[in-house]
C-alpha atoms as a PDB file:
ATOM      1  CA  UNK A   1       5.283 -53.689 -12.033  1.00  0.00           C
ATOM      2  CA  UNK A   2       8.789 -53.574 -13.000  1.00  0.00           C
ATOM      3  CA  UNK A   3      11.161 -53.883 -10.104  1.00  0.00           C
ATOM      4  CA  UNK A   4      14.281 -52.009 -11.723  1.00  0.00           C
ATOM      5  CA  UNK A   5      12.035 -48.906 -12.134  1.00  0.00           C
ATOM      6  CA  UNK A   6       9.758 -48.598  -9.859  1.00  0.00           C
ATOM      7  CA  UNK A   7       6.437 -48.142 -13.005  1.00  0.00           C
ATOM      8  CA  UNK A   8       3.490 -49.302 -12.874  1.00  0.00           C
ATOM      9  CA  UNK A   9       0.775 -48.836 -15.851  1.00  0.00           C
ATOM     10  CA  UNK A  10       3.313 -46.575 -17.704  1.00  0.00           C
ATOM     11  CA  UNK A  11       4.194 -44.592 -14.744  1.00  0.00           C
ATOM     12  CA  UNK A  12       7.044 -44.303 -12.328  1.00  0.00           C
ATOM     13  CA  UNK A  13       6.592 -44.038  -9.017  1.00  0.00           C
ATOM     14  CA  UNK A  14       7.913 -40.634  -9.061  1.00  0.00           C
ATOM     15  CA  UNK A  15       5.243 -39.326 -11.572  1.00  0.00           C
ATOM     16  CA  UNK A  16       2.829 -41.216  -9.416  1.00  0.00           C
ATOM     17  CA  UNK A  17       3.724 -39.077  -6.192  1.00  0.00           C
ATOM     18  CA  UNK A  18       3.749 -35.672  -8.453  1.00  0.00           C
ATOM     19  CA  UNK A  19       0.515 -36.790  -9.259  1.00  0.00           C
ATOM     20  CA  UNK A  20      -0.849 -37.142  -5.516  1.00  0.00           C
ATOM     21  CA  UNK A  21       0.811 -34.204  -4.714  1.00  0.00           C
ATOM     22  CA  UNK A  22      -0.893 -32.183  -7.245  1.00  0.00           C
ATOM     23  CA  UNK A  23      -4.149 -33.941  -6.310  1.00  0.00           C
ATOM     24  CA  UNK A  24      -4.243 -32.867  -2.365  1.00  0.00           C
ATOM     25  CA  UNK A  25      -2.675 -29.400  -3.997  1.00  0.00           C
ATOM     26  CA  UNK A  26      -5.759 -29.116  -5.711  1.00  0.00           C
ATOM     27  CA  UNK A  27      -8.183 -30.223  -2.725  1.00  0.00           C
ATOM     28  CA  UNK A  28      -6.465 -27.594  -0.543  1.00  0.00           C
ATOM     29  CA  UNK A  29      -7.296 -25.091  -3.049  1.00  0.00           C
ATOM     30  CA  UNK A  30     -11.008 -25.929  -3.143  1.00  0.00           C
ATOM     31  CA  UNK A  31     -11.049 -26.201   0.830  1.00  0.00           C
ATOM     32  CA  UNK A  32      -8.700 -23.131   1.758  1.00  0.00           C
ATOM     33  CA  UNK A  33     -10.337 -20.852  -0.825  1.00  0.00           C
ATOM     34  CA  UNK A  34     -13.753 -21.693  -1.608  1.00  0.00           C
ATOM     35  CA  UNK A  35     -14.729 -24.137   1.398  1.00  0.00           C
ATOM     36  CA  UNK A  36     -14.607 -23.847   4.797  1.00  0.00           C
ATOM     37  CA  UNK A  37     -10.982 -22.638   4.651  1.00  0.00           C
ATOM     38  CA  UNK A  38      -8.095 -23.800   6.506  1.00  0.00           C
ATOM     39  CA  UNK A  39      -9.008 -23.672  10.393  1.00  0.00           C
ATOM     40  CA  UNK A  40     -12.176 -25.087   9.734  1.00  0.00           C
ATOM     41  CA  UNK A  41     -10.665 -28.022   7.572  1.00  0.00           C
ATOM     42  CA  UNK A  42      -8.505 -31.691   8.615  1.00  0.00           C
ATOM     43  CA  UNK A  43      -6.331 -33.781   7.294  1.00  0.00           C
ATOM     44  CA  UNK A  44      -9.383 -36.321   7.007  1.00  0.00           C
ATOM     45  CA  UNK A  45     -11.372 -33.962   4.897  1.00  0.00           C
ATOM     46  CA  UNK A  46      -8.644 -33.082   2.463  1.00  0.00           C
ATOM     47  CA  UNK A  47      -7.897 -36.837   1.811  1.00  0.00           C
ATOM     48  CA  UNK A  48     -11.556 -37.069   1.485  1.00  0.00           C
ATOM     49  CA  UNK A  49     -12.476 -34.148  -0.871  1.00  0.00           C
ATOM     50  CA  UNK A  50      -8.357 -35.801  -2.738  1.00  0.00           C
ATOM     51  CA  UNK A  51      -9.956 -39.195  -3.245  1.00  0.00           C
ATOM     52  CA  UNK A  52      -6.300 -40.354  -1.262  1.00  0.00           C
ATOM     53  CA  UNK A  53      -5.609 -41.639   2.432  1.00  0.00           C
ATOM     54  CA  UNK A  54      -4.208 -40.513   5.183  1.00  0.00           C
ATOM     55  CA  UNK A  55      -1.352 -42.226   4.610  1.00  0.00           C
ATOM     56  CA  UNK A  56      -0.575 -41.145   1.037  1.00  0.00           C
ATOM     57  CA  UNK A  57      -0.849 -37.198   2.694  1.00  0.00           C
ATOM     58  CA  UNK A  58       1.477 -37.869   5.062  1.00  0.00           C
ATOM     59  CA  UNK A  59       3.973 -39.715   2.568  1.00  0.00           C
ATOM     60  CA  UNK A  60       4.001 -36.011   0.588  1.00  0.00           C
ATOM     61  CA  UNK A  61       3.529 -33.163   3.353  1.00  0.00           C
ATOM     62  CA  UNK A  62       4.009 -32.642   7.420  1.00  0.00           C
ATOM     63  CA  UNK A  63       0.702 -31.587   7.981  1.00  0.00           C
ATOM     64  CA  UNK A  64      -2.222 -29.124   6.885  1.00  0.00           C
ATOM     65  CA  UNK A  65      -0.061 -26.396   7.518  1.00  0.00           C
ATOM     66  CA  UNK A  66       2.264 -27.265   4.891  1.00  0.00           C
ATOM     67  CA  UNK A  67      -0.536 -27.528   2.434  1.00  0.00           C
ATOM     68  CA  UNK A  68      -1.249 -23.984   2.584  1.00  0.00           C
ATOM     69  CA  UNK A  69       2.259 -22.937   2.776  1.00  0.00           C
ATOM     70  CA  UNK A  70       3.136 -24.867  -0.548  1.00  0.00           C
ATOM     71  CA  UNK A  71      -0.401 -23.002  -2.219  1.00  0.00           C
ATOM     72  CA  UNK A  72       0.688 -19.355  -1.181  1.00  0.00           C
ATOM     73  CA  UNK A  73       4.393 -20.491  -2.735  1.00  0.00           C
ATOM     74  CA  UNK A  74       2.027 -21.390  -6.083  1.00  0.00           C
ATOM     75  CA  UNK A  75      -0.204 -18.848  -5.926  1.00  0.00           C
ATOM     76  CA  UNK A  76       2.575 -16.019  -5.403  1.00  0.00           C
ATOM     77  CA  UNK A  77       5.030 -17.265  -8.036  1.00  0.00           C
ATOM     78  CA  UNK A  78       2.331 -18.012 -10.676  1.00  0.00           C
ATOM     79  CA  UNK A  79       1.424 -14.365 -10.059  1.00  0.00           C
ATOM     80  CA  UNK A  80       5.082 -12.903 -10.445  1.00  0.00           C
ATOM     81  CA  UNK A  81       5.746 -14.791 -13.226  1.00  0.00           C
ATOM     82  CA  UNK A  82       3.318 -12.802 -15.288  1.00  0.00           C
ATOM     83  CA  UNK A  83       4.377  -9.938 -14.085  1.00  0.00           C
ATOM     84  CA  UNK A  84       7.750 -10.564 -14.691  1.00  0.00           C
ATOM     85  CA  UNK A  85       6.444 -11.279 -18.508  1.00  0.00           C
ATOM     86  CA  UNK A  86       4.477  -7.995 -18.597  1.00  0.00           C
ATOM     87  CA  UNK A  87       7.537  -5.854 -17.264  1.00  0.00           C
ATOM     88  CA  UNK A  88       9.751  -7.712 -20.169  1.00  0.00           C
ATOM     89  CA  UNK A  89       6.944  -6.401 -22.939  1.00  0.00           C
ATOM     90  CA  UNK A  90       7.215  -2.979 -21.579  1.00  0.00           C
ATOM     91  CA  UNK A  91      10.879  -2.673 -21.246  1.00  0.00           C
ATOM     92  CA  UNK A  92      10.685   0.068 -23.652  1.00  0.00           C
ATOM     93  CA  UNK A  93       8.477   2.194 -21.917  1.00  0.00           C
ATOM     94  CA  UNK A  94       8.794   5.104 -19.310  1.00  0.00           C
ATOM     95  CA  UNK A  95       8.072   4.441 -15.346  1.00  0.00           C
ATOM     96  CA  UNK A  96       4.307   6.089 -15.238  1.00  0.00           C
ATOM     97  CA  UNK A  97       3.819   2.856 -17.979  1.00  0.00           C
ATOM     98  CA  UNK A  98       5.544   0.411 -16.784  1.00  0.00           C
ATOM     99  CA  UNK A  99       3.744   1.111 -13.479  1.00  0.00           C
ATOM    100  CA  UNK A 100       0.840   0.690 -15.101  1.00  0.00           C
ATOM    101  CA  UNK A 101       1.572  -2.213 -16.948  1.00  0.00           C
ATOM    102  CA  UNK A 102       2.589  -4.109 -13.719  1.00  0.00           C
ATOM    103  CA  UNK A 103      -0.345  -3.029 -11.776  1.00  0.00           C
ATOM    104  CA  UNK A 104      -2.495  -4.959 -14.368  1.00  0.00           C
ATOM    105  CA  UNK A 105      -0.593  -7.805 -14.363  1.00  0.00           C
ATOM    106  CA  UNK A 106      -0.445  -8.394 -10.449  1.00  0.00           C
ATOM    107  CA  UNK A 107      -4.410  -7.483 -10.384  1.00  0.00           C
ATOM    108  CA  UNK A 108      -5.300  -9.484 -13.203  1.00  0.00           C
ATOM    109  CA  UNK A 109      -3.201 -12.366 -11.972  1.00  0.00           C
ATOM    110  CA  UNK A 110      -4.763 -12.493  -8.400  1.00  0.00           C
ATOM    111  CA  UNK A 111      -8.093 -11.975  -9.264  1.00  0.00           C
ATOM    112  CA  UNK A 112      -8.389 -14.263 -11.715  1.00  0.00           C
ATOM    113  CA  UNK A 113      -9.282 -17.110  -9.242  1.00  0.00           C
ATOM    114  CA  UNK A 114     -11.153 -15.700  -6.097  1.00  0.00           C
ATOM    115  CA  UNK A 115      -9.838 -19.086  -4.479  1.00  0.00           C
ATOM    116  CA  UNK A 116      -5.913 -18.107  -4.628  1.00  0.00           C
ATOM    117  CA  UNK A 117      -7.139 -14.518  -3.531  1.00  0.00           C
ATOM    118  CA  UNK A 118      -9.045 -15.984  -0.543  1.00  0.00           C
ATOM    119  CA  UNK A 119      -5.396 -18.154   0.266  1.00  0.00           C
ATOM    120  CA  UNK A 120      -2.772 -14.844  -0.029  1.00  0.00           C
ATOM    121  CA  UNK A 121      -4.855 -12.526   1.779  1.00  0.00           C
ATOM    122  CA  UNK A 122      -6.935 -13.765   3.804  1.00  0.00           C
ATOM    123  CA  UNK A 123      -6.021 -17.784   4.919  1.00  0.00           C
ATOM    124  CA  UNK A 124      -2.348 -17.052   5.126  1.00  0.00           C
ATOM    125  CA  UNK A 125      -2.625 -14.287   7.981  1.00  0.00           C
ATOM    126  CA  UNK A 126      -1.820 -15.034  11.764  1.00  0.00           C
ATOM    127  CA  UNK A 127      -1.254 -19.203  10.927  1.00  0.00           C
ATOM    128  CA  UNK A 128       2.006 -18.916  12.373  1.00  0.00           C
ATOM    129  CA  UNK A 129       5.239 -18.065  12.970  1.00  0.00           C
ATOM    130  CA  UNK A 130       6.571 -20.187   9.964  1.00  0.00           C
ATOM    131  CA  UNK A 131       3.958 -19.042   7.570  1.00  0.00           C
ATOM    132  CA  UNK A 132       4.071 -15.025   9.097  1.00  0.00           C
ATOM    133  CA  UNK A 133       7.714 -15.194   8.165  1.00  0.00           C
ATOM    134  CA  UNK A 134       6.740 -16.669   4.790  1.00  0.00           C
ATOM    135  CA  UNK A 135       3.816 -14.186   4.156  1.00  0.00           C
ATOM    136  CA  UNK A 136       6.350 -11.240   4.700  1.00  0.00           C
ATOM    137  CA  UNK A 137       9.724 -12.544   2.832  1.00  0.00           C
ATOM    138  CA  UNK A 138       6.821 -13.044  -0.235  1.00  0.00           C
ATOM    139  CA  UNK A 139       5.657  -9.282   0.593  1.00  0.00           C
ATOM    140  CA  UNK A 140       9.363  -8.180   0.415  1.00  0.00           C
ATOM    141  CA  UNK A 141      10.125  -9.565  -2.879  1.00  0.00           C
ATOM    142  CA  UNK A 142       7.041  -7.391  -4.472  1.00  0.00           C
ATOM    143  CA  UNK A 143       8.371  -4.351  -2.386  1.00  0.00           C
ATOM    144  CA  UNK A 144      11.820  -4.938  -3.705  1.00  0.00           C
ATOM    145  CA  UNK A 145      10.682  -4.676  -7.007  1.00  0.00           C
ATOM    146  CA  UNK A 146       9.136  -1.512  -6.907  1.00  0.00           C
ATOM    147  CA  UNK A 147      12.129   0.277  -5.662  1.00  0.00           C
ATOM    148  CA  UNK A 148      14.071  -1.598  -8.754  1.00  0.00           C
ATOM    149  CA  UNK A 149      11.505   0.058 -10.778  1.00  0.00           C
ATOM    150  CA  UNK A 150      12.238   3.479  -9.078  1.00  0.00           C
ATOM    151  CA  UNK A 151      16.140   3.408  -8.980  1.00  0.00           C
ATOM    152  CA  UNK A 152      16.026   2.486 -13.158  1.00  0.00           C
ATOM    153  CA  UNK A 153      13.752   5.581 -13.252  1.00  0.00           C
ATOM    154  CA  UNK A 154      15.765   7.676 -10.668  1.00  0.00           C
ATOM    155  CA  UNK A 155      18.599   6.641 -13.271  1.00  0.00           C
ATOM    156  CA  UNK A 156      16.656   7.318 -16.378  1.00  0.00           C
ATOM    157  CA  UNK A 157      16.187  10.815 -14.737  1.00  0.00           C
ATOM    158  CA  UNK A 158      12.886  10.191 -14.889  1.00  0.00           C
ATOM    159  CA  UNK A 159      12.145  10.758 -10.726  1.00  0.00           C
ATOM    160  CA  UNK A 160      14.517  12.535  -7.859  1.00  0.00           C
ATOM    161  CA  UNK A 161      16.750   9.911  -6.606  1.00  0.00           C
ATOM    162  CA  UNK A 162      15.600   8.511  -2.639  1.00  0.00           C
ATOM    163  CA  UNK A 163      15.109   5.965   0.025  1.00  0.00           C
ATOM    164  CA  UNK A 164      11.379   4.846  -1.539  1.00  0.00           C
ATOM    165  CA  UNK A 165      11.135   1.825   0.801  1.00  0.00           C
ATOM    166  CA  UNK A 166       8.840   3.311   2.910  1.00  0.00           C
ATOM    167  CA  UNK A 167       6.433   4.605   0.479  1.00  0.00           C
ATOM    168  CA  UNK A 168       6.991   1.213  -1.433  1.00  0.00           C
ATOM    169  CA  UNK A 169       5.674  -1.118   1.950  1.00  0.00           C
ATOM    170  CA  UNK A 170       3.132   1.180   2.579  1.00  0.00           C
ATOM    171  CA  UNK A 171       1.696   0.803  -1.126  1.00  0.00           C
ATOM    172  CA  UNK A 172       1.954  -2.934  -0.918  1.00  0.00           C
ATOM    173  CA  UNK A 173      -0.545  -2.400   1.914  1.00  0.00           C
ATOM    174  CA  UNK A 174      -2.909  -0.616   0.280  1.00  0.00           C
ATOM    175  CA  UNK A 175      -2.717  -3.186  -2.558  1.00  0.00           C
ATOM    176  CA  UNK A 176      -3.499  -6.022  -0.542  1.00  0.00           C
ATOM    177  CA  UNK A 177      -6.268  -3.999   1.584  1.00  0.00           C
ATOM    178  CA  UNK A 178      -7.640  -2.546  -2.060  1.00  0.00           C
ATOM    179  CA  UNK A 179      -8.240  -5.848  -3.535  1.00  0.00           C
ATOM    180  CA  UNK A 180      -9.323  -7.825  -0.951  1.00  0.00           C
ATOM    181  CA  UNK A 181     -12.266  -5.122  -0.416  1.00  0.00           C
ATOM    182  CA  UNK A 182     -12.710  -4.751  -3.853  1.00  0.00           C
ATOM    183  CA  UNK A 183     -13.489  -8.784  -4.670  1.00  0.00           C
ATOM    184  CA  UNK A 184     -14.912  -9.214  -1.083  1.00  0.00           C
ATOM    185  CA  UNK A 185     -17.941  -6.660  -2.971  1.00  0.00           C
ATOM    186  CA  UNK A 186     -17.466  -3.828  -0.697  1.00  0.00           C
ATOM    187  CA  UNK A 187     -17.429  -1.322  -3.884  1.00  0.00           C
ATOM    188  CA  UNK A 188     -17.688  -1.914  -7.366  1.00  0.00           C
ATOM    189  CA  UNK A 189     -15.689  -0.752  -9.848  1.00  0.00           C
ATOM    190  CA  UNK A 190     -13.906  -2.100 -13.333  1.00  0.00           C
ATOM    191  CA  UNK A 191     -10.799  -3.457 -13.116  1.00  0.00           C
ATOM    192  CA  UNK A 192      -8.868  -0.620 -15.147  1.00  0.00           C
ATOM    193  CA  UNK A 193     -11.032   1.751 -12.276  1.00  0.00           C
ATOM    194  CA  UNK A 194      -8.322  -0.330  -9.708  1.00  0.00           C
ATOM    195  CA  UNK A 195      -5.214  -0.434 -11.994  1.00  0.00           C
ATOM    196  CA  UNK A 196      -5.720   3.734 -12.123  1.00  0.00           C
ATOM    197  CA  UNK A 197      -6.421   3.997  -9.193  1.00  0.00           C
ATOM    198  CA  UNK A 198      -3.340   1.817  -7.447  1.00  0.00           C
ATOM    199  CA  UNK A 199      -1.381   3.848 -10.068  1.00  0.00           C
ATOM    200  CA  UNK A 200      -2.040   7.004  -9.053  1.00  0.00           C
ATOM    201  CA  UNK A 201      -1.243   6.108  -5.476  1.00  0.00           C
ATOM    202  CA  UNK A 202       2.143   4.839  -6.427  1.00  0.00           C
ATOM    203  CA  UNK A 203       2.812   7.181  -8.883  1.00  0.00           C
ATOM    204  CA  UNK A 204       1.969  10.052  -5.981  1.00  0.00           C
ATOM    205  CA  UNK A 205       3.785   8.534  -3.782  1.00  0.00           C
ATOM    206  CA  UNK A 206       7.224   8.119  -5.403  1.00  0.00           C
ATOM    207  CA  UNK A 207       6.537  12.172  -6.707  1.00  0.00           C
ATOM    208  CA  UNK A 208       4.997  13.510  -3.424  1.00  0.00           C
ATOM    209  CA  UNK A 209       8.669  13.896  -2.076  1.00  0.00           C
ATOM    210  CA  UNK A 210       9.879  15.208  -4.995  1.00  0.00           C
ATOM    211  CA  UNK A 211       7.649  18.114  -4.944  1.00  0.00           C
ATOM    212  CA  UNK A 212       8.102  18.855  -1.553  1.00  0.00           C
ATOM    213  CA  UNK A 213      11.839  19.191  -1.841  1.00  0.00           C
ATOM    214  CA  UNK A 214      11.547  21.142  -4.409  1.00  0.00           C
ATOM    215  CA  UNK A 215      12.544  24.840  -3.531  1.00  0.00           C
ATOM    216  CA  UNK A 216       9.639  27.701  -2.847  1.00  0.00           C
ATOM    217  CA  UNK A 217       9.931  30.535  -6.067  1.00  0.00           C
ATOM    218  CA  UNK A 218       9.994  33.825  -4.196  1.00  0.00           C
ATOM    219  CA  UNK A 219       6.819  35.651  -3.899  1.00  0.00           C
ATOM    220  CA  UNK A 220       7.269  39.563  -4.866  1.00  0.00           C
ATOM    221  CA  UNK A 221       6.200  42.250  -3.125  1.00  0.00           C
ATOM    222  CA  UNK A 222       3.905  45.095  -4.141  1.00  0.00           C
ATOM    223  CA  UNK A 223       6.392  47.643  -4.826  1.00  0.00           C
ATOM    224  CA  UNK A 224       8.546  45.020  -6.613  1.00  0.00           C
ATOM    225  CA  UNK A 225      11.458  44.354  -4.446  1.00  0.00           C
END
């Protein structure tokens, strides 16, 4: 080991904490989302199912609560980031597409591994206060950028200008409810059935208002007048 830098075998001891990290990362993703999930699991069984001790977990994180915190962080930027890249592809292309073209991004991205499914919507809820306030700043961001989405459309003159923030939460809920359903087995359907489907809603949704601001045509009368 050399003393000026800390390595041993080729490694620092920097890349050798990166490395633990990423090991009891990877044992809270297996217990969290395919085990017995996180109330039902300790610090002794994560070291355990890590190959690590106690004292190497607590060297890298607080407690079991900050394992799951630092996998919904993961799980929800891994996720945006591909949307993010699909939205970039599409730049091109109208709202009712790029709509579209997000929705199968964000459902192909969270699906993909039923384990980080299990973690946002399901292990993350009623923890507490810390992670509530984490689970709904995350939830904001994906609200936020629908209404960017709307407002470049609203500017494209493409749907009325308005407050969609409402509309915009309220479809985030059905997302999360939809999906979790969906891969729990309650109903089957293909994944472009859910991408339609979630489109529709949000595509209804930002139009619904639109349509009922929109002025009544006068009815005639039989004689004319």
């Amino acid at each position: 080991m050399g003393t000026a830098t800390g390595t041993y075998g080729g490694r620092s001891a920097q890349e050798r904490r990166a490395e633990r990290r990423e090991r009891f990362l990877a044992a809270g993703l297996e217990l969290f989302g395919a085990g017995p999930g996180y109330r039902a699991s300790s610090v002794t069984a994560l070291c355990e199912a890590a190959g690590l001790s106690t004292r190497q977990f607590y060297e890298e994180f607080r407690n079991l609560e900050d394992v799951l915190a630092r996998l919904h962080l993961r799980v929800n930027d891994l996720t945006e980031q591909e949307v993010v890249r699909a939205l970039a592809d599409a730049a091109a292309d109208g709202f009712a597409q790029r709509v579209t073209v997000v929705l199968r991004a964000y459902v192909t991205a969270v699906t993909r591994d039923p384990r980080r499914l299990r973690i946002t919507f399901v292990e993350i809820v009623g923890v507490s206060a810390a992670l509530e306030r984490q689970r709904l700043l995350r939830r904001a961001r994906w609200v936020e950028l629908i209404l960017a989405e709307a407002a470049a459309a609203a500017a494209r003159g493409e749907i009325a200008p308005r407050d969609h923030r409402i509309a915009a939460t309220a479809f985030i809920g059905a997302v999360n409810g939809l999906l979790h359903d969906w891969t729990a087995g309650q109903f089957e359907a293909t994944l472009d059935q859910v991408v339609d489907e979630l489109a529709g809603l949000l595509l209804g949704a930002v139009r619904l208002r639109e349509r009922r601001a929109a002025p009544a045509a006068p009815t005639a009368s039989p004689n004319g007048r």
